[in-house]
Protein backbone atom coordinates (compact mmCIF):
# COMPACT_ATOMS: atom_id res chain seq x y z
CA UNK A 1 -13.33 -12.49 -8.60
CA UNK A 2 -11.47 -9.75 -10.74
CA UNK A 3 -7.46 -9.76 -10.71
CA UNK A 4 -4.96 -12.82 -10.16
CA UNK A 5 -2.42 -11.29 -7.59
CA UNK A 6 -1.61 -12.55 -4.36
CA UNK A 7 -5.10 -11.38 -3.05
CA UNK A 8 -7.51 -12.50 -5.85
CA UNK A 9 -5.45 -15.66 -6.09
CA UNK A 10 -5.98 -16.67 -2.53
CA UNK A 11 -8.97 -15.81 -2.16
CA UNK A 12 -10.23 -18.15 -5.07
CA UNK A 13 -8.32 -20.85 -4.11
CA UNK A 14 -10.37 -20.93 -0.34
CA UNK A 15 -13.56 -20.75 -2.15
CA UNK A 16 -12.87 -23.52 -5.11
CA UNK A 17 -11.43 -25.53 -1.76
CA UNK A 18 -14.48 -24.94 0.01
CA UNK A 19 -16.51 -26.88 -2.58
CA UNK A 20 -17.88 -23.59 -4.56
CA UNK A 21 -18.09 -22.65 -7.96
CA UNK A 22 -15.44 -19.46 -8.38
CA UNK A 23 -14.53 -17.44 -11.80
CA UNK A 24 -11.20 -15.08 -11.46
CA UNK A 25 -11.27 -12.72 -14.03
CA UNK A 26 -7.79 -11.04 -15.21
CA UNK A 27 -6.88 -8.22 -17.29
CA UNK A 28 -3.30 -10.42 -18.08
CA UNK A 29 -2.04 -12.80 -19.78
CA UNK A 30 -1.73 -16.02 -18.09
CA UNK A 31 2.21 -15.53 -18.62
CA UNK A 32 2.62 -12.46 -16.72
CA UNK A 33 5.67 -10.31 -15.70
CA UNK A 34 8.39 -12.09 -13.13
CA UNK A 35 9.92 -9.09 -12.22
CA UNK A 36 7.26 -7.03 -9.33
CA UNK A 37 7.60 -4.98 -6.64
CA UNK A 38 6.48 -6.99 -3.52
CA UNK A 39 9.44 -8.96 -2.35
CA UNK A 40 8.60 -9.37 1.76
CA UNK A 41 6.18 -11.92 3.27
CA UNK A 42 6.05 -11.15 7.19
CA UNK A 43 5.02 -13.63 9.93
CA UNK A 44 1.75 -13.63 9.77
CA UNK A 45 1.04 -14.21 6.18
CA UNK A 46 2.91 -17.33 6.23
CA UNK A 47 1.29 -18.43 9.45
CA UNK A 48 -2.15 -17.54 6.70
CA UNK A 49 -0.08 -19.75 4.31
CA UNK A 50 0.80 -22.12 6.37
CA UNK A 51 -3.45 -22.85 7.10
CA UNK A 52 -2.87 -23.41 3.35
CA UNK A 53 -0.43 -25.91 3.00
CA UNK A 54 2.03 -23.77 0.99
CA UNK A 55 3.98 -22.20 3.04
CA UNK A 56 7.07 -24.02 4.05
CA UNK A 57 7.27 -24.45 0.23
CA UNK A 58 7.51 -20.74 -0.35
CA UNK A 59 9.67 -20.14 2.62
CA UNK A 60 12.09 -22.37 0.54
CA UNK A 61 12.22 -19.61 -2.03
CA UNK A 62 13.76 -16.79 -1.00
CA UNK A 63 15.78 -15.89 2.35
CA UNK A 64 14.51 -15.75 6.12
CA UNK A 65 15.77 -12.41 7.73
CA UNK A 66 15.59 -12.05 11.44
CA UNK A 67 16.85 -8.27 12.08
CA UNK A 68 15.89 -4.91 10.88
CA UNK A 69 17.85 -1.88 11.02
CA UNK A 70 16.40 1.21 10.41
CA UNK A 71 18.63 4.33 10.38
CA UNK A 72 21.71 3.10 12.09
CA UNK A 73 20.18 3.07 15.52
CA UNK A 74 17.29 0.52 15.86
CA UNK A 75 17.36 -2.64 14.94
CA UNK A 76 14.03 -4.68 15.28
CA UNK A 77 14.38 -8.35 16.08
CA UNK A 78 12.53 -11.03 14.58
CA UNK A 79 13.71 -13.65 15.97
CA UNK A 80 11.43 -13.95 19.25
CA UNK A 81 8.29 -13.76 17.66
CA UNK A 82 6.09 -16.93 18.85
CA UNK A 83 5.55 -18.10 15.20
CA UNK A 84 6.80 -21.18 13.24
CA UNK A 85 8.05 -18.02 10.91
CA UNK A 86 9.93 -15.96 13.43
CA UNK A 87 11.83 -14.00 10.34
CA UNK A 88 11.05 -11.77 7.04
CA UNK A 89 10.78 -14.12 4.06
CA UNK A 90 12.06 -11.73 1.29
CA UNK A 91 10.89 -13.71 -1.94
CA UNK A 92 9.88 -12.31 -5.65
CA UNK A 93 6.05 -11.52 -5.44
CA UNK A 94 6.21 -14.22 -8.20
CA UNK A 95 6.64 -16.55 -6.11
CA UNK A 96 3.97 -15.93 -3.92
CA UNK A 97 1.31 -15.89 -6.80
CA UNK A 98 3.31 -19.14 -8.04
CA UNK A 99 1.96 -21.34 -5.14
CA UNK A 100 -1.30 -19.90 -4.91
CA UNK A 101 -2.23 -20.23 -8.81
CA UNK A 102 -1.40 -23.69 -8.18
CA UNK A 103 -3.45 -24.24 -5.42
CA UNK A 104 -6.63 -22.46 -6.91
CA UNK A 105 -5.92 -24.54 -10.38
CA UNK A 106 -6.22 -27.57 -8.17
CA UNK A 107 -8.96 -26.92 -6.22
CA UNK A 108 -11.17 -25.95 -9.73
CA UNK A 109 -11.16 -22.34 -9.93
CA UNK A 110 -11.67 -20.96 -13.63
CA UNK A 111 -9.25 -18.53 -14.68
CA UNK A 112 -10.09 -16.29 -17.63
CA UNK A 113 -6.74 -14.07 -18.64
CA UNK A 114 -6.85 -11.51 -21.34
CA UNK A 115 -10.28 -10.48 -19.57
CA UNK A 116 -11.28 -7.38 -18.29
CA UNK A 117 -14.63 -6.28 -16.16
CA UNK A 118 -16.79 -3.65 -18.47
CA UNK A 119 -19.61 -2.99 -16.40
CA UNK A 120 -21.80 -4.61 -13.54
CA UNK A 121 -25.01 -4.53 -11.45
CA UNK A 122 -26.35 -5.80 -8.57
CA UNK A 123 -29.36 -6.67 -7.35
CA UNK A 124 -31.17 -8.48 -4.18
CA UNK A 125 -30.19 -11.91 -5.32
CA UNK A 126 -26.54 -11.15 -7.55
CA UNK A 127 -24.41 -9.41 -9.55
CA UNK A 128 -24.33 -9.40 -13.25
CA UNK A 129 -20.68 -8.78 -14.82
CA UNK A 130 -20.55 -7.76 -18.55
CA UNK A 131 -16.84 -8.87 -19.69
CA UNK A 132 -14.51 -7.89 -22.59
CA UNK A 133 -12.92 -10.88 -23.55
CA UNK A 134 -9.66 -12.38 -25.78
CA UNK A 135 -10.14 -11.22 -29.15
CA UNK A 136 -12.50 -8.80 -28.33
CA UNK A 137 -15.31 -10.94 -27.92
CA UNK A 138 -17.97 -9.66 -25.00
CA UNK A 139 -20.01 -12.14 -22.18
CA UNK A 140 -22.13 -11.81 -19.43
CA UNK A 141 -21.35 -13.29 -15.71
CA UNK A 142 -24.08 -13.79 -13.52
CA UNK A 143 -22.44 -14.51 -9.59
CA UNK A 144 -24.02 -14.38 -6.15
CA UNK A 145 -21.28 -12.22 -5.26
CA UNK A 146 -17.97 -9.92 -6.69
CA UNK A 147 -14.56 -9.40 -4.96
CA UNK A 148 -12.71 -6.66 -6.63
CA UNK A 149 -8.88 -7.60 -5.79
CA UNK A 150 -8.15 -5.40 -9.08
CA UNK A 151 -5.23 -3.12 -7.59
CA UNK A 152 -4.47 0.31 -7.39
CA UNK A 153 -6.39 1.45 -10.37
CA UNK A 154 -9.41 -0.82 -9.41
CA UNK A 155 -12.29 -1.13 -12.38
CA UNK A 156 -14.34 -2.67 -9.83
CA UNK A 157 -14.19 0.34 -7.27
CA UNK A 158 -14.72 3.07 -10.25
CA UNK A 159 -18.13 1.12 -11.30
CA UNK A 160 -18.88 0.93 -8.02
CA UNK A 161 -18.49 5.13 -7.95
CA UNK A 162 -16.77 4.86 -4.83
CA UNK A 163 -14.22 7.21 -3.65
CA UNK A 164 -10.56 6.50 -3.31
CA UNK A 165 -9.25 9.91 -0.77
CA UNK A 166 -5.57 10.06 0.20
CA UNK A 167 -2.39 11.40 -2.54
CA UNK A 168 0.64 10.92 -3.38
CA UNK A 169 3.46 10.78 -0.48
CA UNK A 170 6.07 10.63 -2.09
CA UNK A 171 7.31 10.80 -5.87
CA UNK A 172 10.37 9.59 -7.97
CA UNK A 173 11.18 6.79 -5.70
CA UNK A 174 13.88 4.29 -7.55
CA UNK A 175 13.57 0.74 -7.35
CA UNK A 176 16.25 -1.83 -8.59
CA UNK A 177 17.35 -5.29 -8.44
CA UNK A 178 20.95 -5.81 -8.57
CA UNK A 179 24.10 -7.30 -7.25
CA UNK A 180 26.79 -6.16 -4.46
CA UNK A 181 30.59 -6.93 -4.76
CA UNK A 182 30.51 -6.68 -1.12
CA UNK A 183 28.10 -7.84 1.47
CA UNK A 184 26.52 -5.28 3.99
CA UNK A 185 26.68 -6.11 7.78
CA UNK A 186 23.41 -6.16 8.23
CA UNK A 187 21.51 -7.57 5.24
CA UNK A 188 18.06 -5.62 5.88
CA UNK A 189 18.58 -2.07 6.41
CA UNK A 190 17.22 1.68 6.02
CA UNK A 191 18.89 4.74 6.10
CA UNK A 192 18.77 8.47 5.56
CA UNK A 193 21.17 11.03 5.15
CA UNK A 194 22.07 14.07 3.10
CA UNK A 195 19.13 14.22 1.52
CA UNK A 196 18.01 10.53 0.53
CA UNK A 197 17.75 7.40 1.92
CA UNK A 198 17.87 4.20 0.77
CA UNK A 199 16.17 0.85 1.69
CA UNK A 200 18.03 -2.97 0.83
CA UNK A 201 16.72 -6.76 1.22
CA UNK A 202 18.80 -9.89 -0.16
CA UNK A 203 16.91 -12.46 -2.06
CA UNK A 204 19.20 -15.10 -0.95
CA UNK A 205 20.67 -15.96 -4.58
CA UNK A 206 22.90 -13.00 -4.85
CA UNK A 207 20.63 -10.18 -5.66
CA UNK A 208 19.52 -7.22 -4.13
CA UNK A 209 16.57 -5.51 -4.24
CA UNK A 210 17.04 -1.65 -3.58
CA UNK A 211 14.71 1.15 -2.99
CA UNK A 212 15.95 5.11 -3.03
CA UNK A 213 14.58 8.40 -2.77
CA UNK A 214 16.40 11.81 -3.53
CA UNK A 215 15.16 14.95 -2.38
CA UNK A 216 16.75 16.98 -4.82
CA UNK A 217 15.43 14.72 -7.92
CA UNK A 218 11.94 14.64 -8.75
CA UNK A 219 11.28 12.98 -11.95
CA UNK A 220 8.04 12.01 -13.67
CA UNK A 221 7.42 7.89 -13.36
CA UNK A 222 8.32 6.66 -17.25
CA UNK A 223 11.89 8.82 -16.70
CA UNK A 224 14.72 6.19 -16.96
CA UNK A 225 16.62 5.17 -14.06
CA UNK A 226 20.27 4.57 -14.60
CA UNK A 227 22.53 2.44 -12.49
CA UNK A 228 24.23 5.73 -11.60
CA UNK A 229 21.42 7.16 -10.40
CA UNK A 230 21.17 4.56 -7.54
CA UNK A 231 24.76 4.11 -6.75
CA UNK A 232 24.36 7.64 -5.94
CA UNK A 233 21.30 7.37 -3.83
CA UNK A 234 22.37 4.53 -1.95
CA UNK A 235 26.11 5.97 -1.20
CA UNK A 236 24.34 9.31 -0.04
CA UNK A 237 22.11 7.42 2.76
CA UNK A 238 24.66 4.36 3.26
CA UNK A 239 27.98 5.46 2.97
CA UNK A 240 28.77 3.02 0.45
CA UNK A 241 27.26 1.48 -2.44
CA UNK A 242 28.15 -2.06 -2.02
CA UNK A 243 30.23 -1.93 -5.20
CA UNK A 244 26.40 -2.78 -7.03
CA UNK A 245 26.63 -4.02 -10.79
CA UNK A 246 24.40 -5.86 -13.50
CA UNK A 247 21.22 -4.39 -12.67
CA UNK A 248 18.20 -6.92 -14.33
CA UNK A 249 15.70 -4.52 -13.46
CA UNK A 250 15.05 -0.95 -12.75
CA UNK A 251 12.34 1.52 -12.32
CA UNK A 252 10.93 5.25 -11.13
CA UNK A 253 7.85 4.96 -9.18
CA UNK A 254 5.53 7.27 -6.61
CA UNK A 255 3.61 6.16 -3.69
CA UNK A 256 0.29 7.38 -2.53
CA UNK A 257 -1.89 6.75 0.60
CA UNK A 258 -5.36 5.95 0.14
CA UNK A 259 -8.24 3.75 1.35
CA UNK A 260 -11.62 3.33 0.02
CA UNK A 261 -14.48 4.49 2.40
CA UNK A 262 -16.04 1.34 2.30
CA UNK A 263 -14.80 -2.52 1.83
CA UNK A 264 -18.39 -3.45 1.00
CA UNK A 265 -21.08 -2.08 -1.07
CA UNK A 266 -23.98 -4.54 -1.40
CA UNK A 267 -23.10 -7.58 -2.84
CA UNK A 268 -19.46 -6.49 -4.06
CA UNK A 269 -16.31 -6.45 -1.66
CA UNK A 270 -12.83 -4.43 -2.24
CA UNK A 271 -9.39 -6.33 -1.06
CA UNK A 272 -6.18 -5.50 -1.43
CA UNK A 273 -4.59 -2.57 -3.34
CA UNK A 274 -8.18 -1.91 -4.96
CA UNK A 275 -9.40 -1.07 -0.84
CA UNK A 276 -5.97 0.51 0.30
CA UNK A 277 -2.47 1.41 -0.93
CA UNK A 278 0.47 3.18 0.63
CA UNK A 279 3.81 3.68 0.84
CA UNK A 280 6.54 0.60 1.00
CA UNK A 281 8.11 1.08 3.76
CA UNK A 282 7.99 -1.99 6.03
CA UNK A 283 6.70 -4.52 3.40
CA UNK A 284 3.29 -5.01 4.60
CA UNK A 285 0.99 -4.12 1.03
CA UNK A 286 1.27 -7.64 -0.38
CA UNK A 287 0.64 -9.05 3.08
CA UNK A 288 -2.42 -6.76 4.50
CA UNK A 289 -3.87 -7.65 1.19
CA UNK A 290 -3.12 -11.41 1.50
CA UNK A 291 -4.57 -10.92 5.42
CA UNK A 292 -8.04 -9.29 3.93
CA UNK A 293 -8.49 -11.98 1.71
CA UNK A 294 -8.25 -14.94 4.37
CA UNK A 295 -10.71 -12.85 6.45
CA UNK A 296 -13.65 -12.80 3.48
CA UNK A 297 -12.60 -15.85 2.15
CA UNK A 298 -14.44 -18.04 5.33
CA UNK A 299 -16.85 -15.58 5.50
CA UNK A 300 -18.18 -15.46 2.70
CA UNK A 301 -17.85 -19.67 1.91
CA UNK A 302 -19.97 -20.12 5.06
CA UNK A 303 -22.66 -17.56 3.87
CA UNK A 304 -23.09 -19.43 0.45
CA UNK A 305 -23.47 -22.56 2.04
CA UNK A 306 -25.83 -21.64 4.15
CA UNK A 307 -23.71 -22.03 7.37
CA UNK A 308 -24.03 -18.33 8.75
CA UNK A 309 -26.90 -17.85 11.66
CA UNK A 310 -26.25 -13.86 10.75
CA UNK A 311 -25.38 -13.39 7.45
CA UNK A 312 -25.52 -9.76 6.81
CA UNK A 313 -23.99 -9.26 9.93
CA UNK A 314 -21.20 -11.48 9.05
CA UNK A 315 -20.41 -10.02 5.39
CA UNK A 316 -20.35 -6.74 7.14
CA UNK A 317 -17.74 -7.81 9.75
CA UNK A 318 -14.92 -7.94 6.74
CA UNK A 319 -15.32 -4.14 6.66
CA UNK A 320 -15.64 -3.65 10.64
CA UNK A 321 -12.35 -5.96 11.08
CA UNK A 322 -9.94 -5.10 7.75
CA UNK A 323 -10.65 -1.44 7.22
CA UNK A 324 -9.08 -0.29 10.84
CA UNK A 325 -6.12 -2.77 9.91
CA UNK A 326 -5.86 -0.85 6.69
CA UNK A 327 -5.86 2.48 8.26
CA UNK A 328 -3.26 1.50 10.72
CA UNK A 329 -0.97 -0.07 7.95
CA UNK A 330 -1.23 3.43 6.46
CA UNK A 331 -0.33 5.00 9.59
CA UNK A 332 2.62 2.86 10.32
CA UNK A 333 4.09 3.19 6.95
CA UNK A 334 3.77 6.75 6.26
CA UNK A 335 5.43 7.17 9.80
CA UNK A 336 8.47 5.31 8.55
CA UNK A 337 8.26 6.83 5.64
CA UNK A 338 7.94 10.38 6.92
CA UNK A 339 11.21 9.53 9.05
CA UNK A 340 13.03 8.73 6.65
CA UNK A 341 12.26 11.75 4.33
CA UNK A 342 12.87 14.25 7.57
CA UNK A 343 14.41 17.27 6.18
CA UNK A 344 14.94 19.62 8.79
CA UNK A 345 16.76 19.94 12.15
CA UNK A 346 13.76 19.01 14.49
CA UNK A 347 12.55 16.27 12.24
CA UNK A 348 16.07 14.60 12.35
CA UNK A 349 16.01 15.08 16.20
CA UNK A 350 12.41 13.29 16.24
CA UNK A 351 13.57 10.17 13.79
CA UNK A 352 16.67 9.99 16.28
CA UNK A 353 14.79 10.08 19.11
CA UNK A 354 12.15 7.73 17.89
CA UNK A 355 14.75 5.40 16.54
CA UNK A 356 16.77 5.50 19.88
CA UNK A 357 13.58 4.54 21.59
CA UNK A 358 12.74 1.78 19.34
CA UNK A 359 16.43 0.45 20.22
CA UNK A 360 16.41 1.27 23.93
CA UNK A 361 12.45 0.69 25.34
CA UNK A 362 11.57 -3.09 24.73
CA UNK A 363 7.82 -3.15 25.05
CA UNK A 364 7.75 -0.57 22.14
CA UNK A 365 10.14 -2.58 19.80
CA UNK A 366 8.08 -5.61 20.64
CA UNK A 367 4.60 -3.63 19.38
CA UNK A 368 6.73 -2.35 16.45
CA UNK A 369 7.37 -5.63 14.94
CA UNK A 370 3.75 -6.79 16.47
CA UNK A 371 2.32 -4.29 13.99
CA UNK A 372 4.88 -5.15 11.47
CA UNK A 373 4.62 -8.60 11.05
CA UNK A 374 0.98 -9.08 11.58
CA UNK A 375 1.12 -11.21 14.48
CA UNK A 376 -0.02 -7.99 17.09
CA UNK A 377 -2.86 -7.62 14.93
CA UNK A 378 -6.07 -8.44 17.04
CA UNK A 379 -10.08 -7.62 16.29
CA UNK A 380 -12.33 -5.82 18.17
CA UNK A 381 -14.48 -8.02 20.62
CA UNK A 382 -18.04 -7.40 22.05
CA UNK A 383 -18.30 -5.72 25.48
CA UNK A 384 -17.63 -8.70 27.94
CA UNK A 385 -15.91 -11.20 25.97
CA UNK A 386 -13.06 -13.31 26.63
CA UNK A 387 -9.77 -11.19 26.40
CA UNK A 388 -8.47 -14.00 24.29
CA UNK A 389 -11.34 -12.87 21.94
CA UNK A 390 -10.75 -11.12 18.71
CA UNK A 391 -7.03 -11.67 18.88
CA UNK A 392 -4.43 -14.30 17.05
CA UNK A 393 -3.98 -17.96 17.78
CA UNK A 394 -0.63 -19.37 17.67
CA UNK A 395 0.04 -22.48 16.37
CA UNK A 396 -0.72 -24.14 19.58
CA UNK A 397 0.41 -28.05 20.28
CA UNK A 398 -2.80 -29.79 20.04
CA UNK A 399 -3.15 -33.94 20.87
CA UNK A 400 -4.36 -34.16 17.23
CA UNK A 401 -1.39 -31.86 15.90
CA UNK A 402 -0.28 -27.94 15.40
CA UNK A 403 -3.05 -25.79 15.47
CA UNK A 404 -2.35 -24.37 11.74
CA UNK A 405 -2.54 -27.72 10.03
CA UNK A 406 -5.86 -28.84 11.39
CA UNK A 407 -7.01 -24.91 9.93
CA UNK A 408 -6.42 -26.61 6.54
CA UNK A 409 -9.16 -28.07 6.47
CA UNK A 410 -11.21 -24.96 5.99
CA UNK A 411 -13.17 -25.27 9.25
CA UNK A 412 -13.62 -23.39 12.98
CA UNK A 413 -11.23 -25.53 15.68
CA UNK A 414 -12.89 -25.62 19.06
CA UNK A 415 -9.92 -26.52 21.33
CA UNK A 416 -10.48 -28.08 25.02
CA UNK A 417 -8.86 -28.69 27.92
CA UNK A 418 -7.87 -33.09 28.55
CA UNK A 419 -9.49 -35.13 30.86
CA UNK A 420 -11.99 -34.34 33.65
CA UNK A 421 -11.50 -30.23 33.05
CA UNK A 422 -13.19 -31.00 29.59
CA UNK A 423 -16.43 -32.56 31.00
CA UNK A 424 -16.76 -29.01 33.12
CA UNK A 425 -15.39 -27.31 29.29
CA UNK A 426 -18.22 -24.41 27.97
CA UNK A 427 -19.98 -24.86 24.74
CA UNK A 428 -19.55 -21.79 22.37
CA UNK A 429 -22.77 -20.24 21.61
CA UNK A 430 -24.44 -21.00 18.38
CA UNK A 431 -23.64 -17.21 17.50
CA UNK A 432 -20.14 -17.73 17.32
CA UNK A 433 -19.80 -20.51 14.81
CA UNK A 434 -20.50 -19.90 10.76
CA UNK A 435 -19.63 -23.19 9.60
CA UNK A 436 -18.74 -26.83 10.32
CA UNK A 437 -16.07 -27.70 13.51
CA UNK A 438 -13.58 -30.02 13.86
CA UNK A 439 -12.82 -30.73 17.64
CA UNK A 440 -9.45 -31.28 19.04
CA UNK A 441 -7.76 -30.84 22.87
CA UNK A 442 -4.43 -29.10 24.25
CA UNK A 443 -1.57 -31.08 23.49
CA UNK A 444 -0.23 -30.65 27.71
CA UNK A 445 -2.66 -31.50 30.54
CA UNK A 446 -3.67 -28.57 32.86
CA UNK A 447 -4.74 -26.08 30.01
CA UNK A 448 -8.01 -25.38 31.42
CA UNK A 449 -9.30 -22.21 28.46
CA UNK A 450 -11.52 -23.41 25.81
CA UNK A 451 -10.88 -21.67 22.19
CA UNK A 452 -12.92 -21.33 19.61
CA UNK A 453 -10.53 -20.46 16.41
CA UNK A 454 -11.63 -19.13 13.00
CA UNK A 455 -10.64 -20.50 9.32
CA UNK A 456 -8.67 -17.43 9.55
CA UNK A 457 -6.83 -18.07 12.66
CA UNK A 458 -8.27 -15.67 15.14
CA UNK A 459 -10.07 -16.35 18.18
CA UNK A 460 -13.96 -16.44 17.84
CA UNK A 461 -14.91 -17.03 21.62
CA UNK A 462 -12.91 -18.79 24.68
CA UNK A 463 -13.68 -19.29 28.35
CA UNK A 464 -12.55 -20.58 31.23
């Protein structure tokens, strides 16, 4: 494994927990920056936590957000999603890496910091990594497979020669953490006007983190940011600055949109910002790269332990089911985005009417915050299936407990119905299981469908 954010982190600790041997090489140090720009876990990452064990501690962190207004006229609710986590957790990135370090530690990952990848090459039966090291010392890593979860400016994707198409979207963004003298109606809010807007979060201990753009200012990224400069921004789009003061962190950054052609290549994988990066807007990089990871993570645990009937076939489903979810996260943020940078008459009339229509039309604010929070997020299903197939269990009431703490035990959940309807209860085909089950029933009587659920939380096959 090569990086030790959110994605690499996660992803080693499923593996170590799965019983397997797992290295997680990092360019870092081991005490790394606490100040990063992720700050939003959505819905359905902590329901992927939450399969983990860790996520009621993180939701403890930070604080749970159940309305989002974007420019003055919509304002998407939270609050009815069916989720333990029907809000936005907005908590320091650190945090999130925080829990998951731990968890990796203690399932016997081996972290090497102040390591970087120099070369590797694979072959029918591995890949061979060649490692600079503390000190400048050099090693070789032999591994059955490599998960590049190295970021933006991913060494394992330029070894690999693979291309990265997209640009920049957007440049001279301002970011800041800081604190209001007075508190804004609605905590969670974008807006545009006059030619910026301006995006706010609380952390729930009296600081804000902020996110501007000017039009009429386009600096290079290592330019300064003064407080100034964002009072300004935010007054422009808001009306007000919020009195902000005592800044402990600010920065000039640009966005790009891109995604790799291909999630695998061989025996390597890409996840996270080293498959896909784009703009901020709506939160979801940290998360769509936490979501690839849980997706490989089972997949590739039940081909090394032999547990696969198709294993090629399997390894190649991480690309078939994450890449569309990458190009739609790319889509839906560059949309916001794109609204919120409208500079002319009709553009302004479109973000109006599109905002009035996310306020007005229910069944389109509902898929809005489906696609924003994860939970909408469903995989394709072979012709004929189940309907239920391909798309996101909740955390269903089951006679042996919820749904997402029996996941935590690494292993596919076949669900049936109580008493007589389970004797007449279908047996999932061999096909759809890569790995050991653990059997439990519905919770209420009369529940006649049969699931199958994934490590991951997704439904593998149902009838009835």
């Amino acid at each position: 494994m090569v990086g030790a954010g959110p994605t690499g982190l996660l992803l080693a600790g499923d593996l170590a927990a799965a019983g397997l041997r797992v290295t997680l090489v990092e360019r870092r140090p081991a005490d790394t920056d606490t100040l990063t720009r992720a700050f939003g876990v959505h819905a359905r990452t902590l329901e992927v936590l939450d399969a983990r064990g860790v996520a009621d501690e993180l939701a403890g962190t930070g604080s749970r957000l159940t309305r989002l207004r974007l420019f003055g006229r919509a304002r998407l609710d939270l609050a009815g999603l069916r989720s333990r986590f029907p809000y936005l957790l907005v908590t320091p990135q650190y945090e999130v890496e925080r829990v998951l370090r731990r968890r990796a530690e203690e399932a016997g990952a081996d972290f090497r910091y102040e390591t970087a990848l120099r070369s590797l090459c694979q072959d029918a039966e591995g890949v061979t990594a060649e490692l600079d090291g503390p000190g400048g010392g050099t090693s070789t890593l032999r591994v059955r497979y490599l998960v590049g979860a190295d970021g933006l400016r991913s060494t394992v994707r330029e070894l690999l020669g693979l291309p990265f198409p997209g640009a920049a979207v957007i440049r001279s963004m301002v970011l800041a953490d800081v604190r209001f003298t007075r508190e804004p109606d609605d905590p969670v809010a974008v807006e545009a006007a006059d030619g910026a807007f301006a995006f706010m979060a609380p952390f729930g201990d009296g600081w804000y983190r902020v996110m501007g753009w000017d039009r009429d200012r386009e600096a290079p990224d290592g330019e300064p940011v003064g407080l100034q400069e964002v009072r300004d921004i935010v007054r422009r789009a808001h009306g007000t600055d919020y009195g902000m003061h005592d800044p402990r962190w600010l920065s000039r950054f640009h966005s790009d949109e891109r995604q790799v052609p291909a999630y695998r290549t061989g025996r390597v994988f890409l996840a996270g910002d080293a498959a896909h990066v784009h703009s901020p807007a709506g939160g979801q990089g940290m998360n769509t790269g936490l979501q690839d990871a849980a997706n490989l993570a089972w997949k590739l645990a039940a081909v090394l332990r032999g547990r696969a009937p198709a294993p090629e076939a399997l390894l190649d489903s991480y690309h078939a089911e994450r890449h569309p979810v990458g190009r739609a996260v790319l889509r839906s943020s560059g949309g916001i985005l794109r609204l919120a940078m409208a500079d002319t008459p009709a553009r302004r009339a479109l973000r109006a009417a599109v905002t009035g229509l996310l306020g007005a039309a229910r069944p389109v604010s509902d898929r809005a915050v489906g696609q924003l929070t994860g939970v909408g997020i469903r995989y394709r299903a072979a012709q004929g299936a189940h309907p239920l197939t391909g798309r996101r269990a909740p955390d269903l009431a089951l006679e042996e407990g919820r749904l997402y703490e029996l996941l935590r035990k690494g292993m596919f959940v076949l669900v049936r119905p109580q008493g007589r309807a389970a004797a007449a209860a279908r047996t999932p085909p061999a096909s759809a299981v890569a790995g050991d089950v653990l059997h439990a029933t519905w919770a209420r009587p009369g529940r006649g469908t049969t699931l199958l659920v994934r490590p991951d939380g997704y439904i593998a096959w149902a009838a009835g």
